[in-house]
PDB file of N, CA and C in Angstrom:
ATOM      1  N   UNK A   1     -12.285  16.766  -6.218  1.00  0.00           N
ATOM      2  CA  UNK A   1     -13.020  15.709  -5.553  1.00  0.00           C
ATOM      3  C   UNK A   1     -12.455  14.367  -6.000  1.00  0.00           C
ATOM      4  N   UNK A   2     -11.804  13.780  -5.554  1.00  0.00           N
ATOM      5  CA  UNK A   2     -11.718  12.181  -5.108  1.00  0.00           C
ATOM      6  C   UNK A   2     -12.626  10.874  -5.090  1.00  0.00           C
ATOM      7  N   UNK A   3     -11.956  10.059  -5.966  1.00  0.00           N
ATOM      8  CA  UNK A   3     -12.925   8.919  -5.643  1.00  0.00           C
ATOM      9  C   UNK A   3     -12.979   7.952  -4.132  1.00  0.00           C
ATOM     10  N   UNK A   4     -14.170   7.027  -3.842  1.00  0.00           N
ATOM     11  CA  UNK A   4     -14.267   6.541  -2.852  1.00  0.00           C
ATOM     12  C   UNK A   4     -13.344   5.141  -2.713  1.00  0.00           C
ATOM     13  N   UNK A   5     -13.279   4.530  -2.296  1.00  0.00           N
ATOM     14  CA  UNK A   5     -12.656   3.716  -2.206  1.00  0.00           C
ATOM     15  C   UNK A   5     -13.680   2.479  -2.831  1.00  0.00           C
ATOM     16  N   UNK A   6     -14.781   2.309  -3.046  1.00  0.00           N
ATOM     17  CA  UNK A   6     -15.376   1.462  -3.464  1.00  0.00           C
ATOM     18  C   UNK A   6     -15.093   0.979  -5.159  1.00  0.00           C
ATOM     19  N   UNK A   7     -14.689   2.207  -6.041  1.00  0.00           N
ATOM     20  CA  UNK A   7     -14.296   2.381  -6.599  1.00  0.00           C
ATOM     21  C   UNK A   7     -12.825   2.455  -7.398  1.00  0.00           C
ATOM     22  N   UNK A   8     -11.763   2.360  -6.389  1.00  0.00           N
ATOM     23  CA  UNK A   8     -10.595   2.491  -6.488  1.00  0.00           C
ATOM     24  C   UNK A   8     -10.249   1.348  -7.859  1.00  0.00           C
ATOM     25  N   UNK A   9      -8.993   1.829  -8.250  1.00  0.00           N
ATOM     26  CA  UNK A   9      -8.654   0.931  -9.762  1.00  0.00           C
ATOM     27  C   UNK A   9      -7.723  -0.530  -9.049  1.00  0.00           C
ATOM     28  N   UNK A  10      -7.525  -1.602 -10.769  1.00  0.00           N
ATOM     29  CA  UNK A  10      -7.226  -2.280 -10.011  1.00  0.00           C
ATOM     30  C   UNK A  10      -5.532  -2.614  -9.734  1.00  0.00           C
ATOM     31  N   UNK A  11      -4.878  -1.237  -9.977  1.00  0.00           N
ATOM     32  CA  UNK A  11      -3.491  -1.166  -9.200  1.00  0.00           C
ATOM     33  C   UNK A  11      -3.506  -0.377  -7.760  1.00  0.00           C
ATOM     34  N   UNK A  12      -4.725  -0.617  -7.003  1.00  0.00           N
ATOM     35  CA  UNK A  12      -4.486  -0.474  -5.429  1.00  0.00           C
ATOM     36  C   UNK A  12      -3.953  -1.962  -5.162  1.00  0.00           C
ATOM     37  N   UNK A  13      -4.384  -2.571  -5.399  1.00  0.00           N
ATOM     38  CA  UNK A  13      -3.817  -4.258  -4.763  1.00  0.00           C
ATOM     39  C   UNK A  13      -2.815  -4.128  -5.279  1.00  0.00           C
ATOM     40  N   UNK A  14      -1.942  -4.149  -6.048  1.00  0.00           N
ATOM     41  CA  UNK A  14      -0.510  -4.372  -6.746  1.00  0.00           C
ATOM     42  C   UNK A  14       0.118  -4.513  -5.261  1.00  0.00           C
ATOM     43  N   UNK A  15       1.368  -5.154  -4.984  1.00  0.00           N
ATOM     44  CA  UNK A  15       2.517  -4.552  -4.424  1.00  0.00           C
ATOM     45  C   UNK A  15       3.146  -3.697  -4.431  1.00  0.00           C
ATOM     46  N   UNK A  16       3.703  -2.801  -3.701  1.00  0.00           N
ATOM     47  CA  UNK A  16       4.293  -1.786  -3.206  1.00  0.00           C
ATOM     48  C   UNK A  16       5.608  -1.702  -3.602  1.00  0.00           C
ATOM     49  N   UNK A  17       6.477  -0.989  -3.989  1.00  0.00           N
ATOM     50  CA  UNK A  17       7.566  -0.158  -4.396  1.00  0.00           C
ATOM     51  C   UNK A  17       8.218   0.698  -4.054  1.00  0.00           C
ATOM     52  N   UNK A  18       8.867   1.038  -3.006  1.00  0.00           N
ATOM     53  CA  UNK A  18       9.263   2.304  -2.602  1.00  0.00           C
ATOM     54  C   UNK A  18      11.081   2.499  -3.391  1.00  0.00           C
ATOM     55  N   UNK A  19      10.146   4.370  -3.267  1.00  0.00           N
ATOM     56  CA  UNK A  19      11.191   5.286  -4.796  1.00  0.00           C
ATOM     57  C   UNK A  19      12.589   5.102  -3.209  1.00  0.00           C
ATOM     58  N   UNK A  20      13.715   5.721  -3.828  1.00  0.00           N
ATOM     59  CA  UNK A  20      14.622   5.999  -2.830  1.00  0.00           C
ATOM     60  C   UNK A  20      14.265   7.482  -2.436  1.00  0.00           C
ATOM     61  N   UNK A  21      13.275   8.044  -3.001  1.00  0.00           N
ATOM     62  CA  UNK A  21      13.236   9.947  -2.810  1.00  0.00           C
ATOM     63  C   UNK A  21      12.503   9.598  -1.496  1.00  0.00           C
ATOM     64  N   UNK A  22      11.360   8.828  -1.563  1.00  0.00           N
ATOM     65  CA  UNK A  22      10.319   8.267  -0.893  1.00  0.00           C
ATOM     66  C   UNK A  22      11.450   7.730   0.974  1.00  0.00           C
ATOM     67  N   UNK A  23      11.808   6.501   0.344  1.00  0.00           N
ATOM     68  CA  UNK A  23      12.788   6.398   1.988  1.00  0.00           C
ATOM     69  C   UNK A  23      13.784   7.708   2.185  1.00  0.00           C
ATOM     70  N   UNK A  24      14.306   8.529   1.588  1.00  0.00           N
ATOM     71  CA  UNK A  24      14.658   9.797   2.257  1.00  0.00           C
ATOM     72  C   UNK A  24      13.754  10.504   3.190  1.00  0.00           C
ATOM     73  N   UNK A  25      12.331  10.745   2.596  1.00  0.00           N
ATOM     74  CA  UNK A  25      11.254  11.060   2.879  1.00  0.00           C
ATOM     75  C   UNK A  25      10.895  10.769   4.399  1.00  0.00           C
ATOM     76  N   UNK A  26      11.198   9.484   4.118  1.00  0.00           N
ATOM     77  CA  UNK A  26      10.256   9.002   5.279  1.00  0.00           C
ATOM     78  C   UNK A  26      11.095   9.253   6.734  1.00  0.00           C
ATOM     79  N   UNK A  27      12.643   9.211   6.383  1.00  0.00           N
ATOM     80  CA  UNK A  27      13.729   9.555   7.742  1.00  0.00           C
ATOM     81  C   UNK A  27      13.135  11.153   7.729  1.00  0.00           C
ATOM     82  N   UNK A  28      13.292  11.911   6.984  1.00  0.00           N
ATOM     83  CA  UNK A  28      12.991  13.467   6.951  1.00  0.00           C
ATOM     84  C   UNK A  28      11.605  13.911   7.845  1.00  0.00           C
ATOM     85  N   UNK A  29      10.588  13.120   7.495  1.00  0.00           N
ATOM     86  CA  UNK A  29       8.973  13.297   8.131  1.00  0.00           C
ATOM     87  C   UNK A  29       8.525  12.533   8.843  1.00  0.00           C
ATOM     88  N   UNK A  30       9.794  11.174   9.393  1.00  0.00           N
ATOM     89  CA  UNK A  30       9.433  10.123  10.675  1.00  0.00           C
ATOM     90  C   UNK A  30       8.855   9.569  10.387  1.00  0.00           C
ATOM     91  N   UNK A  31       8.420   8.774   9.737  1.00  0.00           N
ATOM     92  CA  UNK A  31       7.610   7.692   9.298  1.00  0.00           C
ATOM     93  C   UNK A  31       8.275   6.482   9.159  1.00  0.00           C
ATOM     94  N   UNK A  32       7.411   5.246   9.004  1.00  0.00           N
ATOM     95  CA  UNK A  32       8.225   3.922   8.953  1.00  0.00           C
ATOM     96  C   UNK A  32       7.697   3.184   7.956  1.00  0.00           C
ATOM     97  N   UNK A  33       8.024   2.610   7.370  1.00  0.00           N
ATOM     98  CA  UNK A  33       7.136   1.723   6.164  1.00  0.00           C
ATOM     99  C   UNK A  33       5.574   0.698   6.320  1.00  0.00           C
ATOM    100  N   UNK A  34       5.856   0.588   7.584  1.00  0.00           N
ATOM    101  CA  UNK A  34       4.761   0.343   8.810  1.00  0.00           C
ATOM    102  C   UNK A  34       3.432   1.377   8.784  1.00  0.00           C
ATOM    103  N   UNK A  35       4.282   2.587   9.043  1.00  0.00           N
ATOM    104  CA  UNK A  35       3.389   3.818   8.835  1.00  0.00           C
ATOM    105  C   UNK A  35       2.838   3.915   7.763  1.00  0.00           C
ATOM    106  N   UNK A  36       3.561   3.883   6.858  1.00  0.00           N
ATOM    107  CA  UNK A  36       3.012   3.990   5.319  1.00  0.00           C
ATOM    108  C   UNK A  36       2.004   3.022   4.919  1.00  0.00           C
ATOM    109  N   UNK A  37       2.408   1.842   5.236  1.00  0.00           N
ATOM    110  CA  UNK A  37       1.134   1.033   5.186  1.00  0.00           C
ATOM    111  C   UNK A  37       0.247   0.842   5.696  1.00  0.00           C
ATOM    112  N   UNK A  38      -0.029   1.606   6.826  1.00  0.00           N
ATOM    113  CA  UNK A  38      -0.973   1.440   7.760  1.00  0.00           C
ATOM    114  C   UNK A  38      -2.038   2.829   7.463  1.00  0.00           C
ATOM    115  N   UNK A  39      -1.248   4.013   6.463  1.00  0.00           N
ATOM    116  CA  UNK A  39      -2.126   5.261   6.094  1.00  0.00           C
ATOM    117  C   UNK A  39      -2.598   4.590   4.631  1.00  0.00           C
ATOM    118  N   UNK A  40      -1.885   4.174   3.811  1.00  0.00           N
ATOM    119  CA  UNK A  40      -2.969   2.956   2.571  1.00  0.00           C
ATOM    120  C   UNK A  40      -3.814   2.643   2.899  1.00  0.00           C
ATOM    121  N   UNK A  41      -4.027   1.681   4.090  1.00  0.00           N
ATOM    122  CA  UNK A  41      -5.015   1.056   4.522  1.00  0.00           C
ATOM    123  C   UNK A  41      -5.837   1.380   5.068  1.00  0.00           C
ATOM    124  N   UNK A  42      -5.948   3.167   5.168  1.00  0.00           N
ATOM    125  CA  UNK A  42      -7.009   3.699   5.818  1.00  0.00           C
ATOM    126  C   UNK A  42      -6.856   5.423   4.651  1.00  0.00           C
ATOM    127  N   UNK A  43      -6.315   4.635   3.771  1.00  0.00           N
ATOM    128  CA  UNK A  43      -6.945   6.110   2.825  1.00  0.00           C
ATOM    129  C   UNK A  43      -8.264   6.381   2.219  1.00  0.00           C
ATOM    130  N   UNK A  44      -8.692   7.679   2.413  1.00  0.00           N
ATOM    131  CA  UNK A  44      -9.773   7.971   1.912  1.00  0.00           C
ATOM    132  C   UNK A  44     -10.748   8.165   0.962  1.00  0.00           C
ATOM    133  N   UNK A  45      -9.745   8.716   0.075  1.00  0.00           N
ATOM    134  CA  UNK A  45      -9.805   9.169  -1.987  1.00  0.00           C
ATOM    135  C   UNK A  45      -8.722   9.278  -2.496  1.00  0.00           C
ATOM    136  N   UNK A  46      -8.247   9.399  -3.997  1.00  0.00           N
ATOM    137  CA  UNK A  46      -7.701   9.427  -4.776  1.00  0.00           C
ATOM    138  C   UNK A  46      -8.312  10.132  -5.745  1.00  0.00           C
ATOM    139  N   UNK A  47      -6.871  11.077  -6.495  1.00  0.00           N
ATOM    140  CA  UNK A  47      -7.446  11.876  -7.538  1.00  0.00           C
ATOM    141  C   UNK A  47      -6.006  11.855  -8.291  1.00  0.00           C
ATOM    142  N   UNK A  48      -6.027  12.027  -9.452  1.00  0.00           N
ATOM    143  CA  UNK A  48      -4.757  12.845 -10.442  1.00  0.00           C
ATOM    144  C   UNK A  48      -3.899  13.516  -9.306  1.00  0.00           C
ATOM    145  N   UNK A  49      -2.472  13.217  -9.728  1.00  0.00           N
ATOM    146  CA  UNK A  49      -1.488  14.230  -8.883  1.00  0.00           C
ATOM    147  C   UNK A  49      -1.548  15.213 -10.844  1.00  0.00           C
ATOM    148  N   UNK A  50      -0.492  16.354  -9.976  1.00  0.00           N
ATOM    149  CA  UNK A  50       0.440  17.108 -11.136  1.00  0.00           C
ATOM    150  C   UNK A  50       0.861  16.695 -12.069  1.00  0.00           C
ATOM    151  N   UNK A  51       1.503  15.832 -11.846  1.00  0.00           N
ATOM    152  CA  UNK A  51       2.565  14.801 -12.774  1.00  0.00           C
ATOM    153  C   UNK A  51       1.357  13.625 -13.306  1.00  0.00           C
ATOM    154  N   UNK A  52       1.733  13.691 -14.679  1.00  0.00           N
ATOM    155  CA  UNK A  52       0.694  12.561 -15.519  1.00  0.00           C
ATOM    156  C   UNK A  52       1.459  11.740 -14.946  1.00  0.00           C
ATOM    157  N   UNK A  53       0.185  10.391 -14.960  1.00  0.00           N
ATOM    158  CA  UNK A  53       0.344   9.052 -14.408  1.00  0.00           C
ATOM    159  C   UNK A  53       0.411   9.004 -13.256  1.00  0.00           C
ATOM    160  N   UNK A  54       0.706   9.982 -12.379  1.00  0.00           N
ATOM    161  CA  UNK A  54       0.755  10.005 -10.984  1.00  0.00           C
ATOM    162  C   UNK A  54      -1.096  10.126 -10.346  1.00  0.00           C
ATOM    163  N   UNK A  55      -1.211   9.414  -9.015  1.00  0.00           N
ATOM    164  CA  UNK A  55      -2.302   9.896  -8.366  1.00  0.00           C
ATOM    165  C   UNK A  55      -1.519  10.406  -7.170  1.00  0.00           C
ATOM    166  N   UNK A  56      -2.669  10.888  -6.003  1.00  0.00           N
ATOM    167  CA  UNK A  56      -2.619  12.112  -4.611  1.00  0.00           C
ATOM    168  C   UNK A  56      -3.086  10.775  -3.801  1.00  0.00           C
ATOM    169  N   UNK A  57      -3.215  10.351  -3.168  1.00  0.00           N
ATOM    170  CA  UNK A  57      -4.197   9.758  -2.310  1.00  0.00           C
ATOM    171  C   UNK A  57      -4.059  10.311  -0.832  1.00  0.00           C
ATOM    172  N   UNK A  58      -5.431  10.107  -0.338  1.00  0.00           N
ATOM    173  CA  UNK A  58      -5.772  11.089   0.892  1.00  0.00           C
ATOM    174  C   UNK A  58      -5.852  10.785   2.114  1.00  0.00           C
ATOM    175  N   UNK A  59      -5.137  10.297   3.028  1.00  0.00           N
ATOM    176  CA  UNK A  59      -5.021   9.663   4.368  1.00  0.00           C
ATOM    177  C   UNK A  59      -4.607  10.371   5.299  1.00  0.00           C
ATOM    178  N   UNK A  60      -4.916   9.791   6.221  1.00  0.00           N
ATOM    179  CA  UNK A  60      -4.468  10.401   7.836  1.00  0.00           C
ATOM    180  C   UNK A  60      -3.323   9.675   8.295  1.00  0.00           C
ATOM    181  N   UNK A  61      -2.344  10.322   8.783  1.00  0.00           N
ATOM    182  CA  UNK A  61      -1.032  10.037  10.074  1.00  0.00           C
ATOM    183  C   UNK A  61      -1.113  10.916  11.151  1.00  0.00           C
ATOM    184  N   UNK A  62      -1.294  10.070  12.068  1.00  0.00           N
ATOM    185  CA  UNK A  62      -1.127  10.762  13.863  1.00  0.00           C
ATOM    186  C   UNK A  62      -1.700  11.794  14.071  1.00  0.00           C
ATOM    187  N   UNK A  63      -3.429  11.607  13.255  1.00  0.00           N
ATOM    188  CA  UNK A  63      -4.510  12.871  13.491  1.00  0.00           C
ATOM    189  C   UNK A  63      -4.211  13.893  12.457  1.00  0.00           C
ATOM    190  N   UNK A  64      -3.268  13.761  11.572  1.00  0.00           N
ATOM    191  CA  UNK A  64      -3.086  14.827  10.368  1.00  0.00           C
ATOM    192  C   UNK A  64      -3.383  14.202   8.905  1.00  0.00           C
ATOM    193  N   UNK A  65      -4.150  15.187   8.217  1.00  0.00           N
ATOM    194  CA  UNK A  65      -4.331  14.829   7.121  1.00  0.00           C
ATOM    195  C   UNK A  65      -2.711  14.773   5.979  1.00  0.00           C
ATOM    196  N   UNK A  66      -2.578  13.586   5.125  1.00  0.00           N
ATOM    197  CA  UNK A  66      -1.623  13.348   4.836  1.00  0.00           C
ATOM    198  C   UNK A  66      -1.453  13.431   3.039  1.00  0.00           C
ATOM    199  N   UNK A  67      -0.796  13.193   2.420  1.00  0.00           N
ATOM    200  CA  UNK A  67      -0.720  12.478   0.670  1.00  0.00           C
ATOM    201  C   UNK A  67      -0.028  11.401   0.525  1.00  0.00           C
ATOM    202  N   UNK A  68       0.028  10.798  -0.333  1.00  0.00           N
ATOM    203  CA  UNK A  68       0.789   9.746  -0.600  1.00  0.00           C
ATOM    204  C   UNK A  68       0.581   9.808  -1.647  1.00  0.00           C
ATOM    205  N   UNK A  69       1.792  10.059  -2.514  1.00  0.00           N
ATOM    206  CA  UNK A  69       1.985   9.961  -4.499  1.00  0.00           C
ATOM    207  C   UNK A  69       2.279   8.412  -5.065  1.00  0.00           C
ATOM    208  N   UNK A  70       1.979   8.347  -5.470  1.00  0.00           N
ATOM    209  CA  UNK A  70       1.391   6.892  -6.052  1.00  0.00           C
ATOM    210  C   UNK A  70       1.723   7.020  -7.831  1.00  0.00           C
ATOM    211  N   UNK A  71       2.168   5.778  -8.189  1.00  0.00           N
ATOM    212  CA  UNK A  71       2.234   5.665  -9.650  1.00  0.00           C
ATOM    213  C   UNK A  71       2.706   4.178  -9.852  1.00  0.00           C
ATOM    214  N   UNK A  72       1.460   3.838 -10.658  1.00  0.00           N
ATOM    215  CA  UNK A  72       1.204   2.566 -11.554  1.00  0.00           C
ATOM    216  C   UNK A  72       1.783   1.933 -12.207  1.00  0.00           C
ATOM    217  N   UNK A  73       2.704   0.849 -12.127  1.00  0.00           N
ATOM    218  CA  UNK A  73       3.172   0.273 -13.044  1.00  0.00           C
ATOM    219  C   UNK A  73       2.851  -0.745 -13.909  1.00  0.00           C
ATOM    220  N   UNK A  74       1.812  -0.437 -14.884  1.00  0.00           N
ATOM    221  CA  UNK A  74       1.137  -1.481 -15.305  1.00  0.00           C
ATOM    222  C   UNK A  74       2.214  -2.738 -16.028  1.00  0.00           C
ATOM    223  N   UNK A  75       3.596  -2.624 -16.654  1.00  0.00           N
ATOM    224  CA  UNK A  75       4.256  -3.622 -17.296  1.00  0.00           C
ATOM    225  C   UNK A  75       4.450  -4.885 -15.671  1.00  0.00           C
ATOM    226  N   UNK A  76       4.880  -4.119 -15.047  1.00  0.00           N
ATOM    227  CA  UNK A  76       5.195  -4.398 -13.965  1.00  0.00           C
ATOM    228  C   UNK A  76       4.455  -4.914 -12.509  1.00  0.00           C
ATOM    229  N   UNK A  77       3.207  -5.015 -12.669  1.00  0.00           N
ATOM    230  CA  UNK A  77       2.387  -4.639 -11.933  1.00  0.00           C
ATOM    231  C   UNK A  77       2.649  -4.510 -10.803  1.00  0.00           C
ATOM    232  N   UNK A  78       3.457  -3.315 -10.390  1.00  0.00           N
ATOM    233  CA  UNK A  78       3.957  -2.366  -9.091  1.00  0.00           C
ATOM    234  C   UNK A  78       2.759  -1.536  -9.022  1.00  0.00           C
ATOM    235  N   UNK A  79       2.656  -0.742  -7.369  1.00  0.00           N
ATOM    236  CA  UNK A  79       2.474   0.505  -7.663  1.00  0.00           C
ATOM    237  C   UNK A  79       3.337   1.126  -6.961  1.00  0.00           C
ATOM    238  N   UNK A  80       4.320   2.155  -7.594  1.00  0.00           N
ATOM    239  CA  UNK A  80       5.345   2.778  -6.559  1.00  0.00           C
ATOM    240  C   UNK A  80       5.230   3.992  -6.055  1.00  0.00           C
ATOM    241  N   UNK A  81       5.171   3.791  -4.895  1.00  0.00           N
ATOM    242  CA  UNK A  81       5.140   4.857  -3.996  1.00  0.00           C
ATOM    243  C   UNK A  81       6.177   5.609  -4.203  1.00  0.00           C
ATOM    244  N   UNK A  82       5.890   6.823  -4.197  1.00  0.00           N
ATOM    245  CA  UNK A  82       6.668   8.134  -4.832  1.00  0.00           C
ATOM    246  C   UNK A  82       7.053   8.935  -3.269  1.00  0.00           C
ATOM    247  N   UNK A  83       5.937   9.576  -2.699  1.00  0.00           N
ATOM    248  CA  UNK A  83       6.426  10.297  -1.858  1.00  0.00           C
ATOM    249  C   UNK A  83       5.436  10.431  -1.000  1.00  0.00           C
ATOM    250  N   UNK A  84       5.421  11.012   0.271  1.00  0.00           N
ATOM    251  CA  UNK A  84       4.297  10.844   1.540  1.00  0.00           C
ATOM    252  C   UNK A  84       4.619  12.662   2.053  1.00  0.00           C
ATOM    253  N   UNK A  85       3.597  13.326   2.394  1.00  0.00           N
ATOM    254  CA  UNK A  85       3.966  14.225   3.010  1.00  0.00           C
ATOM    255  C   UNK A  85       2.639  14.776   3.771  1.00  0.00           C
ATOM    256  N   UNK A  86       2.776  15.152   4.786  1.00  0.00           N
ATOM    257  CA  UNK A  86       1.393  16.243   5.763  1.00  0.00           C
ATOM    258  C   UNK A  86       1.185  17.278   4.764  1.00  0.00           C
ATOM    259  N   UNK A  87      -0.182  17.049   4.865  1.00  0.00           N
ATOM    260  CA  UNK A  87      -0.780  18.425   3.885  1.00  0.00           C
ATOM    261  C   UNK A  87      -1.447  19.451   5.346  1.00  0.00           C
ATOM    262  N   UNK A  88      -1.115  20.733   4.436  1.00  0.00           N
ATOM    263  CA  UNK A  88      -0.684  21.782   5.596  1.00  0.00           C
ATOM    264  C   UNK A  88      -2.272  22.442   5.209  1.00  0.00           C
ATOM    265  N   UNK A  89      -2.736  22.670   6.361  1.00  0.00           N
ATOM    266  CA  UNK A  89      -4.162  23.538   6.367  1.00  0.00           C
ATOM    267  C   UNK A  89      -4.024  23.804   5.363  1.00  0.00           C
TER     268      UNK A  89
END
């Protein structure tokens, strides 16, 4: 279970970062950085990814439920987007 967005920490506002795994990503699964920001801005929850320091966050693209890996750069105050992918039933 995921938190709400009312709640969210305060490296959601940071600026954005994209990994180079991430723009591979995005030619691979069609997306545009446009896209990407436009599923942020309508994500749902956030929880722990796998990877310490990493979060999941939970959004929709083009009627499909989606992820977006996320990680904090507090020296830096980034947050860099790691990777985006459709989560499969």
């Amino acid at each position: 279970m995921g938190s709400t967005m009312k709640d969210w920490p305060d490296w959601w506002k940071w600026e954005l970062e994209f990994t180079s795994h991430l723009e591979k990503r995005m030619e691979d699964r069609d997306f545009t950085e446009l896209d990407l920001r436009a599923m942020l801005e309508r994500a749902e929850s956030y929880r722990p990814s796998v990877v310490e320091e990493r979060w999941m966050v939970s959004t929709r693209h083009r009627g499909a439920e989606w992820a977006v890996i996320v990680e904090p750069d507090s020296t830096a105050q980034l947050l860099i987007v790691v990777t985006a992918y459709p989560v499969k039933g």
